[in-house]
C-alpha atoms as a PDB file:
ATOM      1  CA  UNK A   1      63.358 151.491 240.427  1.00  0.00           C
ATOM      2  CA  UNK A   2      60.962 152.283 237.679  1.00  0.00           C
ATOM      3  CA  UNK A   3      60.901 155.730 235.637  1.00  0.00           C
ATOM      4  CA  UNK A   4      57.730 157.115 237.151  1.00  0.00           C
ATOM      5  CA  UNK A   5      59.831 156.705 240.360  1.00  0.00           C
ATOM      6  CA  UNK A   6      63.017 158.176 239.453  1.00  0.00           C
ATOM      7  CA  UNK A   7      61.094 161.343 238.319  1.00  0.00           C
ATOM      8  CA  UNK A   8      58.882 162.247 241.633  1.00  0.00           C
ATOM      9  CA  UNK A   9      62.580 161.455 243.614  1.00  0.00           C
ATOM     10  CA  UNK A  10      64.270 163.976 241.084  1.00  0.00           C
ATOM     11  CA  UNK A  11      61.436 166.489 240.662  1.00  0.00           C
ATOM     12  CA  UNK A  12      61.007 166.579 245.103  1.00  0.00           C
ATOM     13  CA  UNK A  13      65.406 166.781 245.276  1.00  0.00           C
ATOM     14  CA  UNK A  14      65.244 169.527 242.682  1.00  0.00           C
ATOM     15  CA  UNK A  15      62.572 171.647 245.060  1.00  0.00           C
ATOM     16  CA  UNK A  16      64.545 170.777 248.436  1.00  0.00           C
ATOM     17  CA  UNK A  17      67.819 170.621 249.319  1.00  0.00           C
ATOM     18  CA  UNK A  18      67.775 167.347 251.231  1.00  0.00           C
ATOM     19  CA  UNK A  19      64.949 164.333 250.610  1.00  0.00           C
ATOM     20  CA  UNK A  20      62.905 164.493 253.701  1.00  0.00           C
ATOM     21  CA  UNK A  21      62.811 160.267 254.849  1.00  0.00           C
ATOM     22  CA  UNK A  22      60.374 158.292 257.767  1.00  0.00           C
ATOM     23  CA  UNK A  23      61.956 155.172 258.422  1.00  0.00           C
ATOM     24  CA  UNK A  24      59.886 153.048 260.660  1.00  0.00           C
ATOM     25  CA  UNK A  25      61.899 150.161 261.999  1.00  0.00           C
ATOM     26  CA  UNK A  26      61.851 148.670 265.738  1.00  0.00           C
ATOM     27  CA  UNK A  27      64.965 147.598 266.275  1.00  0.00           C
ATOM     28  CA  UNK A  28      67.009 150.473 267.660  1.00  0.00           C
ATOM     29  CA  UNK A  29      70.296 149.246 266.438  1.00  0.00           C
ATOM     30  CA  UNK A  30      69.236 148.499 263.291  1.00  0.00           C
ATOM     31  CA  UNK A  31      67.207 152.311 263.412  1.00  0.00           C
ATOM     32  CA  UNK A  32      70.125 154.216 264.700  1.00  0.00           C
ATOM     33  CA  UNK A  33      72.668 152.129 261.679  1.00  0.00           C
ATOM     34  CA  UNK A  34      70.230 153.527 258.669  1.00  0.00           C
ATOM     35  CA  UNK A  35      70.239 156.978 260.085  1.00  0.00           C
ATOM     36  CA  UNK A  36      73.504 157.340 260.161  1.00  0.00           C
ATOM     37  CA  UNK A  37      74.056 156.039 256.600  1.00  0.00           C
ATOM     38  CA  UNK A  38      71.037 157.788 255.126  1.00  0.00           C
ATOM     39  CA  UNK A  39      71.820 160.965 256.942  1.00  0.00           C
ATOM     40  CA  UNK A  40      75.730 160.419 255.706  1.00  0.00           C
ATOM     41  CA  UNK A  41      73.922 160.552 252.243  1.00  0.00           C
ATOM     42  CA  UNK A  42      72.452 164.286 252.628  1.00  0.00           C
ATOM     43  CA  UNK A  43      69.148 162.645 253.707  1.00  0.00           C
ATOM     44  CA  UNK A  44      66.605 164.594 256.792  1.00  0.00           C
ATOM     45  CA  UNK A  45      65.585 161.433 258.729  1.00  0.00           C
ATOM     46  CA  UNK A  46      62.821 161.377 260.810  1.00  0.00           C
ATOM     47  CA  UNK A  47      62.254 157.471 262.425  1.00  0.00           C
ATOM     48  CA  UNK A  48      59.641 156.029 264.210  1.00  0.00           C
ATOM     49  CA  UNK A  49      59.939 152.805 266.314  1.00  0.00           C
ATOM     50  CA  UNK A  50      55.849 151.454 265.907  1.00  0.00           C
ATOM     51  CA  UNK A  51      53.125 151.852 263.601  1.00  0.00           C
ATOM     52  CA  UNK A  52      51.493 154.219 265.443  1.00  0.00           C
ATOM     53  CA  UNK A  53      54.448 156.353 265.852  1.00  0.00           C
ATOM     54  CA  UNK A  54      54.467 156.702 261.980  1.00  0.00           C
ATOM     55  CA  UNK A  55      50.941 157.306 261.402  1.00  0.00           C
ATOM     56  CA  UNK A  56      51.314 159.707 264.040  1.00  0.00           C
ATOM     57  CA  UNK A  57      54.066 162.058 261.674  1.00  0.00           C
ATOM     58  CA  UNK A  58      51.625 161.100 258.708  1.00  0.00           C
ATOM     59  CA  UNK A  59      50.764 164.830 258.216  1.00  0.00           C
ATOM     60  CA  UNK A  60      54.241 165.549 257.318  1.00  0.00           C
ATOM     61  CA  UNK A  61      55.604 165.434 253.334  1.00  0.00           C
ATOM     62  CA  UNK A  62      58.089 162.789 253.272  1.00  0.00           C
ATOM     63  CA  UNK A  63      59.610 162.182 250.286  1.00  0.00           C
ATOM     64  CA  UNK A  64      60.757 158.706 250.864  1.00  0.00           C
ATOM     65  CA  UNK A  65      59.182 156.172 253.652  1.00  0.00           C
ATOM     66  CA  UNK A  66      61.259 153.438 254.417  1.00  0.00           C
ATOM     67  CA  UNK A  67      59.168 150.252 256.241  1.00  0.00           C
ATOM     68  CA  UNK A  68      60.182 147.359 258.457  1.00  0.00           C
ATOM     69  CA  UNK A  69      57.624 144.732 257.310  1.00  0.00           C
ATOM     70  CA  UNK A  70      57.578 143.022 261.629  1.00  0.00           C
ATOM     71  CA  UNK A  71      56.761 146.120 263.800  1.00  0.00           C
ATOM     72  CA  UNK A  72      55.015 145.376 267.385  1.00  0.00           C
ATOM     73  CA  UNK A  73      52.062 146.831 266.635  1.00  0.00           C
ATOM     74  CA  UNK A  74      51.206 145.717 262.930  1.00  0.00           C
ATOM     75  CA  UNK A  75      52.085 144.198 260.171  1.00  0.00           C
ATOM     76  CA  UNK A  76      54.349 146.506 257.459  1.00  0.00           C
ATOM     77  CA  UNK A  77      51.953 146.031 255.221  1.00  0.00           C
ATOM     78  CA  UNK A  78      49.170 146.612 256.873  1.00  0.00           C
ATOM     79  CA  UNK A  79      50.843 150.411 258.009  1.00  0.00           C
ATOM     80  CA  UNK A  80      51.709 151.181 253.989  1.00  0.00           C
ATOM     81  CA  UNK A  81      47.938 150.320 253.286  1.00  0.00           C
ATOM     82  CA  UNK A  82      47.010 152.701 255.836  1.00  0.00           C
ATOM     83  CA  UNK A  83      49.337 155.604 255.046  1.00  0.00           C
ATOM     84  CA  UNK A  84      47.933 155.161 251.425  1.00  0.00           C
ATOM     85  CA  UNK A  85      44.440 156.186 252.665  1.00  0.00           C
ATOM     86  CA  UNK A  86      46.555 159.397 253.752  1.00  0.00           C
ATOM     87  CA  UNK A  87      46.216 162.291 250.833  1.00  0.00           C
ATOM     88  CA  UNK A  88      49.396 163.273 251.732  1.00  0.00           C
ATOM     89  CA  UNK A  89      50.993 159.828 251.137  1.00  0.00           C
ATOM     90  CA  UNK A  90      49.194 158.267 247.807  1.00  0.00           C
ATOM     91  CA  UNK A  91      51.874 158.941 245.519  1.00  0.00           C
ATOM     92  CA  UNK A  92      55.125 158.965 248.484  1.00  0.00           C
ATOM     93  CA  UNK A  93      57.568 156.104 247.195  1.00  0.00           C
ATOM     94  CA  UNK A  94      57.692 153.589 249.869  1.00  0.00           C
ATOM     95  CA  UNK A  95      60.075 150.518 250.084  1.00  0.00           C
ATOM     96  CA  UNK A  96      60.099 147.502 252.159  1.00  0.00           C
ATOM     97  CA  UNK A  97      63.100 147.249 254.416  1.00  0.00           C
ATOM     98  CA  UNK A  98      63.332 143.222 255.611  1.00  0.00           C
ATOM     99  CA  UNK A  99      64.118 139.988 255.667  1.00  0.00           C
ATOM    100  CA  UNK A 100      61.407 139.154 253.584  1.00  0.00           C
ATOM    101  CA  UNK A 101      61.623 138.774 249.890  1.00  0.00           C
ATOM    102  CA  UNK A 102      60.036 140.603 247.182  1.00  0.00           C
ATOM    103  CA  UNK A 103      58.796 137.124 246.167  1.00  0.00           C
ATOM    104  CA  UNK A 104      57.190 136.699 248.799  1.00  0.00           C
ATOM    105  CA  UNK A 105      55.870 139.680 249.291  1.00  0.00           C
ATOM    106  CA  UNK A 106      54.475 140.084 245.896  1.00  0.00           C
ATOM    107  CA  UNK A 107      50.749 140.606 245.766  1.00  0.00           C
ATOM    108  CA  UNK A 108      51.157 142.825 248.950  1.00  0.00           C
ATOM    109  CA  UNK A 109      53.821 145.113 247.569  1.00  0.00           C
ATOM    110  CA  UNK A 110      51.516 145.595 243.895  1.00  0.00           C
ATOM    111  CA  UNK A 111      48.263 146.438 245.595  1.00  0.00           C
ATOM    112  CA  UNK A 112      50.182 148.893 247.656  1.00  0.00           C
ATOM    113  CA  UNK A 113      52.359 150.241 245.367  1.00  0.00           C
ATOM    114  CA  UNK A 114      55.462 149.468 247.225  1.00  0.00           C
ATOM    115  CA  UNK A 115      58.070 150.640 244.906  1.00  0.00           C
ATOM    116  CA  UNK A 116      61.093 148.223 246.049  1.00  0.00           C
ATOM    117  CA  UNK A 117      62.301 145.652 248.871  1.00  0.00           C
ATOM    118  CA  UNK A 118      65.335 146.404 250.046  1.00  0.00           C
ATOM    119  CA  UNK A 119      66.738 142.673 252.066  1.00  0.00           C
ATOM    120  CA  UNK A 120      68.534 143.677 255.588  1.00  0.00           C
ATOM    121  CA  UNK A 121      71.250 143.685 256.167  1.00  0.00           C
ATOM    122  CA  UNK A 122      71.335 146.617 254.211  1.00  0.00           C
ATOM    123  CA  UNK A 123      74.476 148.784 253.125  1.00  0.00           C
ATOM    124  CA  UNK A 124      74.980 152.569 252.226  1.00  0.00           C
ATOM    125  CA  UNK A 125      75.684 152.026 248.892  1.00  0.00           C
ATOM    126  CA  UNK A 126      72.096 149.972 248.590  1.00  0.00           C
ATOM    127  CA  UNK A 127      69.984 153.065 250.497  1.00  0.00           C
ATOM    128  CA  UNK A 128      71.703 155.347 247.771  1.00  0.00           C
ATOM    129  CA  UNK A 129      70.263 153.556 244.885  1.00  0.00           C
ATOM    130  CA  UNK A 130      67.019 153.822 246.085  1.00  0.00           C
END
């Protein structure tokens, strides 16, 4: 995680109590697993199954959104390009949750200013370094 990250994380956890996280991933095992470990790590969780569902909560001030790249509805991508239009969302740190690599997803995650890929299966200690 770069510097410029590490500050906005430690300047929003300084203001609240508990980082505020969307996680948008369709699998509901895999959706109910990460709650439980990021709420076990003093996180507020708020999930949403589909694209839509997440640009739905857009309005609210996450400070961490957490992306499955292969949702029903669109590409993961496609939904962190879209909640970059948001004002409220230009600056949130956002990391790729998948199967995908950050290889592969290169170009995609520097245009939108992805700031990590995190490869499932995914542990608690891996969610708390982020």
């Amino acid at each position: 995680m770069d510097e410029e990250t590490v500050k906005v994380i430690e300047k929003t956890m300084s203001v609240r109590k508990s980082p505020s996280v969307l996680m948008v991933e369709d699998d509901s095992l895999i959706r109910l697993i990460h709650t439980i470990m990021l709420q076990d790590l003093q996180c507020e969780v708020e999930t949403a199954a589909t694209a839509q569902e997440a640009l739905d909560k857009a309005d609210h001030p996450y400070d961490l959104i957490l992306l499955d790249i292969g949702l029903p509805d669109m590409q993961g991508t496609e939904l962190a390009a879209k909640l970059r239009l948001h004002p409220r969302h230009q600056q949130t740190p956002m990391v790729f949750v998948t199967t995908f690599t950050a290889e592969a997803l290169g170009e995609a995650c520097e245009n939108l200013a992805i700031h990590q890929v995190i490869n499932k299966p995914v542990n608690k200690k891996r969610f708390k370094s982020v």
